[in-house]
PDB file of N, CA and C in Angstrom:
ATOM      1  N   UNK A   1     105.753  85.692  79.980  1.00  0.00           N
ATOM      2  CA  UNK A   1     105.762  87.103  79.706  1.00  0.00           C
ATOM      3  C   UNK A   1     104.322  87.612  79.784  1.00  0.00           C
ATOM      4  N   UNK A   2     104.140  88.826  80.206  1.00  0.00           N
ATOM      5  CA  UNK A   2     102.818  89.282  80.419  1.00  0.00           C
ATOM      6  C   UNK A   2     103.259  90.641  79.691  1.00  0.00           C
ATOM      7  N   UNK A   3     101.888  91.071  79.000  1.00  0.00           N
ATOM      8  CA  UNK A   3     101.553  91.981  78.041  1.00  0.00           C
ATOM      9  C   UNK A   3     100.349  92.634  78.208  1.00  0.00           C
ATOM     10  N   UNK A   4     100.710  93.880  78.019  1.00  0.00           N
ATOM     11  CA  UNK A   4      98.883  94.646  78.053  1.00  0.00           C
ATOM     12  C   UNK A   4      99.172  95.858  77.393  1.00  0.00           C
ATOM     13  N   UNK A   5      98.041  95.943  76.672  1.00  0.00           N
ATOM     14  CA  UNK A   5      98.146  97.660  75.585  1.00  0.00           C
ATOM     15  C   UNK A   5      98.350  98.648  76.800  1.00  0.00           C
ATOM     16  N   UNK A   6      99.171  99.751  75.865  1.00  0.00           N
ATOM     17  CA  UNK A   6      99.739 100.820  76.292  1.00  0.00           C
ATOM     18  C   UNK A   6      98.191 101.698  77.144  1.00  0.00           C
ATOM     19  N   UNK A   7      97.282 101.335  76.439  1.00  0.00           N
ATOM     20  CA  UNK A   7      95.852 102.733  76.280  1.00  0.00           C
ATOM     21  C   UNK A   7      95.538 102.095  78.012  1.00  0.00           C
ATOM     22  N   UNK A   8      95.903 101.051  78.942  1.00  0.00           N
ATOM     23  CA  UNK A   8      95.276 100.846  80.383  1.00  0.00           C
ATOM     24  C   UNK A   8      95.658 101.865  80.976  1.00  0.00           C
ATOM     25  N   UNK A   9      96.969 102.782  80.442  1.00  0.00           N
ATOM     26  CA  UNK A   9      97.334 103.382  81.413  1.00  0.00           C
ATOM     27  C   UNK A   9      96.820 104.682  81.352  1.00  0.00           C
ATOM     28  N   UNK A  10      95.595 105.140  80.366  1.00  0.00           N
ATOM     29  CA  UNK A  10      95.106 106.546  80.042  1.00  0.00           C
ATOM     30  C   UNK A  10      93.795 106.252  81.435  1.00  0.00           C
ATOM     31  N   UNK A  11      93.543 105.015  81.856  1.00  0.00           N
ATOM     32  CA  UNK A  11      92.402 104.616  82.930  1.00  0.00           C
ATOM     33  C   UNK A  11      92.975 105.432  83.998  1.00  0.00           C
ATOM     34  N   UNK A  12      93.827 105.407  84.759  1.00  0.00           N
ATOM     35  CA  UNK A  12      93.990 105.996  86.065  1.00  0.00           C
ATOM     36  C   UNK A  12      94.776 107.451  85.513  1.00  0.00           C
ATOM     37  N   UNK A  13      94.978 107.777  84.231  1.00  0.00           N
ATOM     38  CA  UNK A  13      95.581 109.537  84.374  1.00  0.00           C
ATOM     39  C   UNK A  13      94.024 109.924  84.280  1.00  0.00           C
ATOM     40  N   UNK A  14      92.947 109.371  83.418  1.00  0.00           N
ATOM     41  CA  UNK A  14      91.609 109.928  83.407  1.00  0.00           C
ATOM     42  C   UNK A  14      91.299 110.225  84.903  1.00  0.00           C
ATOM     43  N   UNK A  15      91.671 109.192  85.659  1.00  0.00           N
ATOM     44  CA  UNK A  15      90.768 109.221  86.959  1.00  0.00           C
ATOM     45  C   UNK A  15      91.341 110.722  87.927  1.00  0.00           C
ATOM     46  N   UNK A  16      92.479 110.363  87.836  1.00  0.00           N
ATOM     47  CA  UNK A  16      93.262 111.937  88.208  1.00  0.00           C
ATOM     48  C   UNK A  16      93.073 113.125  87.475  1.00  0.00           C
ATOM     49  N   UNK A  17      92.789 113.035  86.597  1.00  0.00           N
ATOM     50  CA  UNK A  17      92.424 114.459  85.672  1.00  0.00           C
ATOM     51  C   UNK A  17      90.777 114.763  85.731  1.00  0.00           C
ATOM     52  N   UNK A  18      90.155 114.247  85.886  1.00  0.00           N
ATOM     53  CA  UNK A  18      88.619 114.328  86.472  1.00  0.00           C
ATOM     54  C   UNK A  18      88.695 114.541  88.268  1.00  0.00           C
ATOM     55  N   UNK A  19      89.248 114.231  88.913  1.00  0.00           N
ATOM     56  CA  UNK A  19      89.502 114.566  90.356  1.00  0.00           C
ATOM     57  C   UNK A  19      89.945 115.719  90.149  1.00  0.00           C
ATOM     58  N   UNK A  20      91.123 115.952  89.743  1.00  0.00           N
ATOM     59  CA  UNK A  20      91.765 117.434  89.680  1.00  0.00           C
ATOM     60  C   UNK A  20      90.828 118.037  88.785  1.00  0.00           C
ATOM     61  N   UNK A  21      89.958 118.382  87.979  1.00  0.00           N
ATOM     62  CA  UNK A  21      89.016 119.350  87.697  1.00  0.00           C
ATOM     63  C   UNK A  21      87.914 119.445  88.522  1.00  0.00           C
ATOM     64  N   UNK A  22      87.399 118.198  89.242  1.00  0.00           N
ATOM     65  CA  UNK A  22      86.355 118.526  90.437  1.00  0.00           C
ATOM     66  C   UNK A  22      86.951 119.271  91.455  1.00  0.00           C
ATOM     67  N   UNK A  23      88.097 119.134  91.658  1.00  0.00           N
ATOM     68  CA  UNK A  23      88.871 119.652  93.146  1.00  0.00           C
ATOM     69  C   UNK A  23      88.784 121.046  92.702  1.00  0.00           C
ATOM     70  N   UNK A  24      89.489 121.639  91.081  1.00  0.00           N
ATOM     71  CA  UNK A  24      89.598 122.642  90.943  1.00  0.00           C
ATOM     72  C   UNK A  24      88.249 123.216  91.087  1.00  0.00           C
ATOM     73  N   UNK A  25      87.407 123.010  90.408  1.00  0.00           N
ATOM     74  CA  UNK A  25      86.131 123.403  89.991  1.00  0.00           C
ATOM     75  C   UNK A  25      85.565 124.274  91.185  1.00  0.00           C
ATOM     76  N   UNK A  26      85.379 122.804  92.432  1.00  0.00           N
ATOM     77  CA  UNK A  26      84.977 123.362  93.722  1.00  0.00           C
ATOM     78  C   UNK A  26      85.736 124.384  94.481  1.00  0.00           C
ATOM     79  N   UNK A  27      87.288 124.415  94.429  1.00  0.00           N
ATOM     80  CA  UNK A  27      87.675 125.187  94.883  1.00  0.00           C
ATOM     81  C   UNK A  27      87.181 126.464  94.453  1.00  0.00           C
ATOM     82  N   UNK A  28      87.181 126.940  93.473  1.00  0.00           N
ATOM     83  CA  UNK A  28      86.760 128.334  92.608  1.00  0.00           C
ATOM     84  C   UNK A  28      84.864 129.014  92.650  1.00  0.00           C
ATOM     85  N   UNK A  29      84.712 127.238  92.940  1.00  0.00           N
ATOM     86  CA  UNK A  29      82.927 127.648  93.427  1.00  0.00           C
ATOM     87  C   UNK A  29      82.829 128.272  94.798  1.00  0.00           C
ATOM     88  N   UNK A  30      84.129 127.701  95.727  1.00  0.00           N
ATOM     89  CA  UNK A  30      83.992 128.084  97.410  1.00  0.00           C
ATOM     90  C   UNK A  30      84.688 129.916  97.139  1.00  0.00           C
ATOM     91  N   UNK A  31      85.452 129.656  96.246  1.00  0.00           N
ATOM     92  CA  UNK A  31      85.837 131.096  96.405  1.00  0.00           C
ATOM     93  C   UNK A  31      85.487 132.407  96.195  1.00  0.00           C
ATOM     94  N   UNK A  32      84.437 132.031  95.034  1.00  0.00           N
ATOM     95  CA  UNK A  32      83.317 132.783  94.632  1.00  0.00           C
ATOM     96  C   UNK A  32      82.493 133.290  95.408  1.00  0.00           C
ATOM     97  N   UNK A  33      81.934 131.893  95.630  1.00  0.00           N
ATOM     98  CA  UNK A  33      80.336 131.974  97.061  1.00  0.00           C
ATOM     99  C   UNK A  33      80.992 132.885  98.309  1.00  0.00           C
ATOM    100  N   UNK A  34      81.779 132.324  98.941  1.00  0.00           N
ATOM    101  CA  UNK A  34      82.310 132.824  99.867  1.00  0.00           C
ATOM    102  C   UNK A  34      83.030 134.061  99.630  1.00  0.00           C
ATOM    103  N   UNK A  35      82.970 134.805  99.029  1.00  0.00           N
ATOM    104  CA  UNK A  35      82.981 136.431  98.993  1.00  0.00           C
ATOM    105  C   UNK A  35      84.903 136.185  99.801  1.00  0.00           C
ATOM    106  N   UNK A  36      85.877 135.577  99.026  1.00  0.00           N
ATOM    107  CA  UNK A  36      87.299 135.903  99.007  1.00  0.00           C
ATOM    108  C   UNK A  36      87.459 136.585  97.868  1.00  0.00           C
ATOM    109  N   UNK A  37      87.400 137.877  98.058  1.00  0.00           N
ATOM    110  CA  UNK A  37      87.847 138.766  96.591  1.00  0.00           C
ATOM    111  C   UNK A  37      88.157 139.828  96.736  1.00  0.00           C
ATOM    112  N   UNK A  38      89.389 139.460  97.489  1.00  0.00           N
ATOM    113  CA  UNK A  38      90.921 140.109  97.572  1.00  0.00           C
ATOM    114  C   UNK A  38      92.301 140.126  96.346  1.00  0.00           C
ATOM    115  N   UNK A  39      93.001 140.851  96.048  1.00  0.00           N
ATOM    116  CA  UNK A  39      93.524 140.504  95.288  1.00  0.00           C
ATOM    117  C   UNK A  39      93.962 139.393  95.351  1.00  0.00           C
ATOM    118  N   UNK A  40      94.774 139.687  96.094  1.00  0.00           N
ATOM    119  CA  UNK A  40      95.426 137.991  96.656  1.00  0.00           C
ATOM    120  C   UNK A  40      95.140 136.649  96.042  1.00  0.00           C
ATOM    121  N   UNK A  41      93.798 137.016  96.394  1.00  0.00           N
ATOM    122  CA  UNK A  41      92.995 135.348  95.923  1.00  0.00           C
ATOM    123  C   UNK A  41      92.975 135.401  94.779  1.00  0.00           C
ATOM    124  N   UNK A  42      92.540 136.845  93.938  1.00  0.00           N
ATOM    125  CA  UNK A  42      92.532 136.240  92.508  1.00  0.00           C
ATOM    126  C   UNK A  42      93.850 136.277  91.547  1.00  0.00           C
ATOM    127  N   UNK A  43      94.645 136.510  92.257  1.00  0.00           N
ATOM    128  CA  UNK A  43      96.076 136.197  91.977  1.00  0.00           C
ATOM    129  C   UNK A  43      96.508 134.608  91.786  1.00  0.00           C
ATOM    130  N   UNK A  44      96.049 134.088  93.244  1.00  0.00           N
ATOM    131  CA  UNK A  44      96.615 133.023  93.469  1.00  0.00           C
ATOM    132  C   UNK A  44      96.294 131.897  92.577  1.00  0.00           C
ATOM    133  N   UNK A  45      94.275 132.486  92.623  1.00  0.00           N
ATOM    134  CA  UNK A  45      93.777 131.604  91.476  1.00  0.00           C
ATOM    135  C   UNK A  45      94.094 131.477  89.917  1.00  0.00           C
ATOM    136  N   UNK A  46      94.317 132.852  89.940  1.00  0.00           N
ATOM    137  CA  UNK A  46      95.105 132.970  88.464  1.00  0.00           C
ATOM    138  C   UNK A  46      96.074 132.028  88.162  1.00  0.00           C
ATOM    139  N   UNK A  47      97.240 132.080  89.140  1.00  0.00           N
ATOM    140  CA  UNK A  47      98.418 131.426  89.207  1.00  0.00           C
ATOM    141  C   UNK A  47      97.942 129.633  88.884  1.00  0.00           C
ATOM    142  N   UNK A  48      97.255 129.561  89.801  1.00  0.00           N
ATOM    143  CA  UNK A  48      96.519 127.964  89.905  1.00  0.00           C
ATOM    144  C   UNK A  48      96.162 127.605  88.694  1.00  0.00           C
ATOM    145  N   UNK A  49      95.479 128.444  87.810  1.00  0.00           N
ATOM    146  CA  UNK A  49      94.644 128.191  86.508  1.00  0.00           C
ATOM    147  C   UNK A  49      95.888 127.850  85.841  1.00  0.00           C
ATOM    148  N   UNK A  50      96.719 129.098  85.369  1.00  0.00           N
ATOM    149  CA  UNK A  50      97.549 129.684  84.518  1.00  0.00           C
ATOM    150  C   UNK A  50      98.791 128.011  84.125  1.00  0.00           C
ATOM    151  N   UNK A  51      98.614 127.748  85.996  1.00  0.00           N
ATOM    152  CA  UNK A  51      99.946 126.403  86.009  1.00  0.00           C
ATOM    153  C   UNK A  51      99.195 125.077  85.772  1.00  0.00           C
ATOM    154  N   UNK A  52      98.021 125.197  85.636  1.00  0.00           N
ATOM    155  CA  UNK A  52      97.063 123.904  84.919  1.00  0.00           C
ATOM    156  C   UNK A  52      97.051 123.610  83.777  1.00  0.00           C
ATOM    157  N   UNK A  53      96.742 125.084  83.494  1.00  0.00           N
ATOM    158  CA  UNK A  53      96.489 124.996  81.485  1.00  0.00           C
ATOM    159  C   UNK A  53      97.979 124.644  81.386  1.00  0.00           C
ATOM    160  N   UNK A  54      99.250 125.333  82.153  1.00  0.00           N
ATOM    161  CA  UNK A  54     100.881 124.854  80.885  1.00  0.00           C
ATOM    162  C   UNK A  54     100.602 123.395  81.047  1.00  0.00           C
ATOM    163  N   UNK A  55     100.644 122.569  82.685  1.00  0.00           N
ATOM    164  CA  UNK A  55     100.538 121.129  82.330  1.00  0.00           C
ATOM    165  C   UNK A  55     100.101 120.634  81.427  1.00  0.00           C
ATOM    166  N   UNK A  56      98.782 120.981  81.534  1.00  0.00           N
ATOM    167  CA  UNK A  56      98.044 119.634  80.373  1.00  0.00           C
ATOM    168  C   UNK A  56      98.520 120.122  79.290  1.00  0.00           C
ATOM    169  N   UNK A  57      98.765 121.345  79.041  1.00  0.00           N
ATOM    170  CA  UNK A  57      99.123 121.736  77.438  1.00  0.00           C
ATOM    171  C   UNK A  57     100.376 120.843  76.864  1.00  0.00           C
ATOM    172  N   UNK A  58     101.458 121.424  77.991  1.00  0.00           N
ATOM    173  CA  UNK A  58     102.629 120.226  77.637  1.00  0.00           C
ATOM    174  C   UNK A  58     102.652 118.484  77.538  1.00  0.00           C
ATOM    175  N   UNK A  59     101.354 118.616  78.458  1.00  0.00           N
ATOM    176  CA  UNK A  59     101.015 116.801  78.547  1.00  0.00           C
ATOM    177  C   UNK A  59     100.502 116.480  77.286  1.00  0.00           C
ATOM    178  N   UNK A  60      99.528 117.345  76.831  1.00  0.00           N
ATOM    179  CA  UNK A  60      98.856 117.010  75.349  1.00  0.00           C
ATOM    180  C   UNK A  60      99.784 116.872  74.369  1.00  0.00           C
ATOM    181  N   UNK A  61     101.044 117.796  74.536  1.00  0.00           N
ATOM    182  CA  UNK A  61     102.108 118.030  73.289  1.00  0.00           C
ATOM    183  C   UNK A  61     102.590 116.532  73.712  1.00  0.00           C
ATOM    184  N   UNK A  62     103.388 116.207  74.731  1.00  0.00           N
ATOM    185  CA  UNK A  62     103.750 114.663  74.954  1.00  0.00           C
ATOM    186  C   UNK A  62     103.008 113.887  74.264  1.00  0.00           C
ATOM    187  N   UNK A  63     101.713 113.892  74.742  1.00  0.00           N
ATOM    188  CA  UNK A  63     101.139 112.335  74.548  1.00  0.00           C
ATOM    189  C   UNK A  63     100.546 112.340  72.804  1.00  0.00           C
ATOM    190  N   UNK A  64     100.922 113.350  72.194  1.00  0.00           N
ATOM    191  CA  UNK A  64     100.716 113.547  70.847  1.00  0.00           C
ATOM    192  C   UNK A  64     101.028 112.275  69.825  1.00  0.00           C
ATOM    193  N   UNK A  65     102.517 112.011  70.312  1.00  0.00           N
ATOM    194  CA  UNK A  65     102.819 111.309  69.279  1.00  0.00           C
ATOM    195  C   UNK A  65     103.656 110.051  69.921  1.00  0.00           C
ATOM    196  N   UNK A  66     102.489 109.519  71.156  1.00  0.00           N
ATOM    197  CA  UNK A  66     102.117 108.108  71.388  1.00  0.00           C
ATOM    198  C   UNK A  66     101.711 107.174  70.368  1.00  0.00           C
ATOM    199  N   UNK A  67     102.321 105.992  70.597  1.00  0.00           N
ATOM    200  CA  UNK A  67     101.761 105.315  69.922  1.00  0.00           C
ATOM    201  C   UNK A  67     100.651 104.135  70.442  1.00  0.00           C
ATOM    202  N   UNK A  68      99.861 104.429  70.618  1.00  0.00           N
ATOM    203  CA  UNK A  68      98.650 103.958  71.747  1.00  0.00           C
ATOM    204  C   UNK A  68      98.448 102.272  70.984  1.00  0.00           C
ATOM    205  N   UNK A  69      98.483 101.798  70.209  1.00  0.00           N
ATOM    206  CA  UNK A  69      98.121 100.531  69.614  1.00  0.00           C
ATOM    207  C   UNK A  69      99.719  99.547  69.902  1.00  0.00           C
ATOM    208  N   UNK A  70     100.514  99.961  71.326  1.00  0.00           N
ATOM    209  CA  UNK A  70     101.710  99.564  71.139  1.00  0.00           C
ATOM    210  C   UNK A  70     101.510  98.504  72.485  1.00  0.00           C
ATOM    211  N   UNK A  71     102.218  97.312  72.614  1.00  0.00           N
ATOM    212  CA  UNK A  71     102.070  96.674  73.787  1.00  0.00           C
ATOM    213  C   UNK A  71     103.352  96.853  74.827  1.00  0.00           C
ATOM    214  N   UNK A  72     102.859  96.447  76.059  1.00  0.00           N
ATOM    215  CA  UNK A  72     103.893  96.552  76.957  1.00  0.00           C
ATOM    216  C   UNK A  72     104.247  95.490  77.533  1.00  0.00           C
ATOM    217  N   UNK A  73     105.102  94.713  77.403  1.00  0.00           N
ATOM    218  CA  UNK A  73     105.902  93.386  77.835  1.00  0.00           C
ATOM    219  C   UNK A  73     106.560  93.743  78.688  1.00  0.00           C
ATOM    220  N   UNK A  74     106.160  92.764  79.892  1.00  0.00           N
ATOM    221  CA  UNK A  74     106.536  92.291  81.122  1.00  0.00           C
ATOM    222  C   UNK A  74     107.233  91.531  81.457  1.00  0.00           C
ATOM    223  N   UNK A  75     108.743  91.206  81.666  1.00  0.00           N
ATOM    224  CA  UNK A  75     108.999  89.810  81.996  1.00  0.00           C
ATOM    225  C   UNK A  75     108.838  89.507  82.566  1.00  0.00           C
ATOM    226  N   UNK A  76     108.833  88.224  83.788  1.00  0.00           N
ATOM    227  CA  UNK A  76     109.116  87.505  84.794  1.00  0.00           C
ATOM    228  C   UNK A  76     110.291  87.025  84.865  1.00  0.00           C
ATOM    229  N   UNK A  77     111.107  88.035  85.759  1.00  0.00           N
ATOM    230  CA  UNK A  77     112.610  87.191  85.833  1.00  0.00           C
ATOM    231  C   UNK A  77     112.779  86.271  86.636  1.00  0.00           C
ATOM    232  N   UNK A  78     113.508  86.011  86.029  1.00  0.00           N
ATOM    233  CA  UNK A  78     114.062  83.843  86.087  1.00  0.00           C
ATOM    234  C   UNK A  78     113.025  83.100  85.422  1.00  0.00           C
ATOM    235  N   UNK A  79     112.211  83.707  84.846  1.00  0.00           N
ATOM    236  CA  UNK A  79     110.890  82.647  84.563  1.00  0.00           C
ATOM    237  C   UNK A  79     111.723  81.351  83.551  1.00  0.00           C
ATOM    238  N   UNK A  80     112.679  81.568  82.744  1.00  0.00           N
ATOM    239  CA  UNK A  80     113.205  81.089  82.261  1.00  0.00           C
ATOM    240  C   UNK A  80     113.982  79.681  82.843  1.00  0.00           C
ATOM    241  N   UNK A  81     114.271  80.129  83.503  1.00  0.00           N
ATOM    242  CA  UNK A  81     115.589  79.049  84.450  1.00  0.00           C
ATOM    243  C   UNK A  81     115.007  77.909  84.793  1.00  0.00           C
ATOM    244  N   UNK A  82     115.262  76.837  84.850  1.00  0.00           N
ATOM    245  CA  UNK A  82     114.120  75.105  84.962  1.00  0.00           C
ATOM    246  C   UNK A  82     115.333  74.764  86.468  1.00  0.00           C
ATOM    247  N   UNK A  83     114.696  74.473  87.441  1.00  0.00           N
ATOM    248  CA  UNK A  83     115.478  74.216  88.655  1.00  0.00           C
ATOM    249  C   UNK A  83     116.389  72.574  87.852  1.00  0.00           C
ATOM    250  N   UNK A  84     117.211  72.625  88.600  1.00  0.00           N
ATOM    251  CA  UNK A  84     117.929  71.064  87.998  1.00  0.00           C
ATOM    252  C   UNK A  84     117.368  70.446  89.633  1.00  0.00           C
ATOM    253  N   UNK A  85     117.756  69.108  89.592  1.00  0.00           N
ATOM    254  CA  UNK A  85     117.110  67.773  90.284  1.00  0.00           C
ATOM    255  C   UNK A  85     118.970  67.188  90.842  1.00  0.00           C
TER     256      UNK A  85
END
């Protein structure tokens, strides 16, 4: 049986949630600089923001009442079974 704390798996949502704020970030820096300021755009960006903040908000409400000190067991199936002779 193989086992590993629950908290390995906050390693790769970090890595995606730091990408997706650089991605966002830059996007909003190009949109700025670059003189798009049409409604449109700041609609869209709105929209973009607006559907970021519900995620993580709802993600934060989820992962609230994790229990992060919990392990995760793996079996190996058949590991059990001894070949016969």
């Amino acid at each position: 049986m193989f086992s590993f704390p629950i908290t390995l798996i906050l390693i790769p949502y970090g890595v995606i949630v730091a990408l997706f704020l650089f991605m966002s970030l830059y996007s909003i820096h190009n949109l700025v600089r670059y003189g798009a300021t049409s409604h449109g755009s700041f609609l869209a960006t709105f929209a973009f923001l607006a559907g970021a903040v519900f995620v993580f908000f709802f993600t934060w409400q989820a992962l609230i009442g994790t229990d992060w000190s919990q392990q995760i067991n793996i079996a190996i199936p058949f590991s059990s079974i001894q070949p016969s002779l």
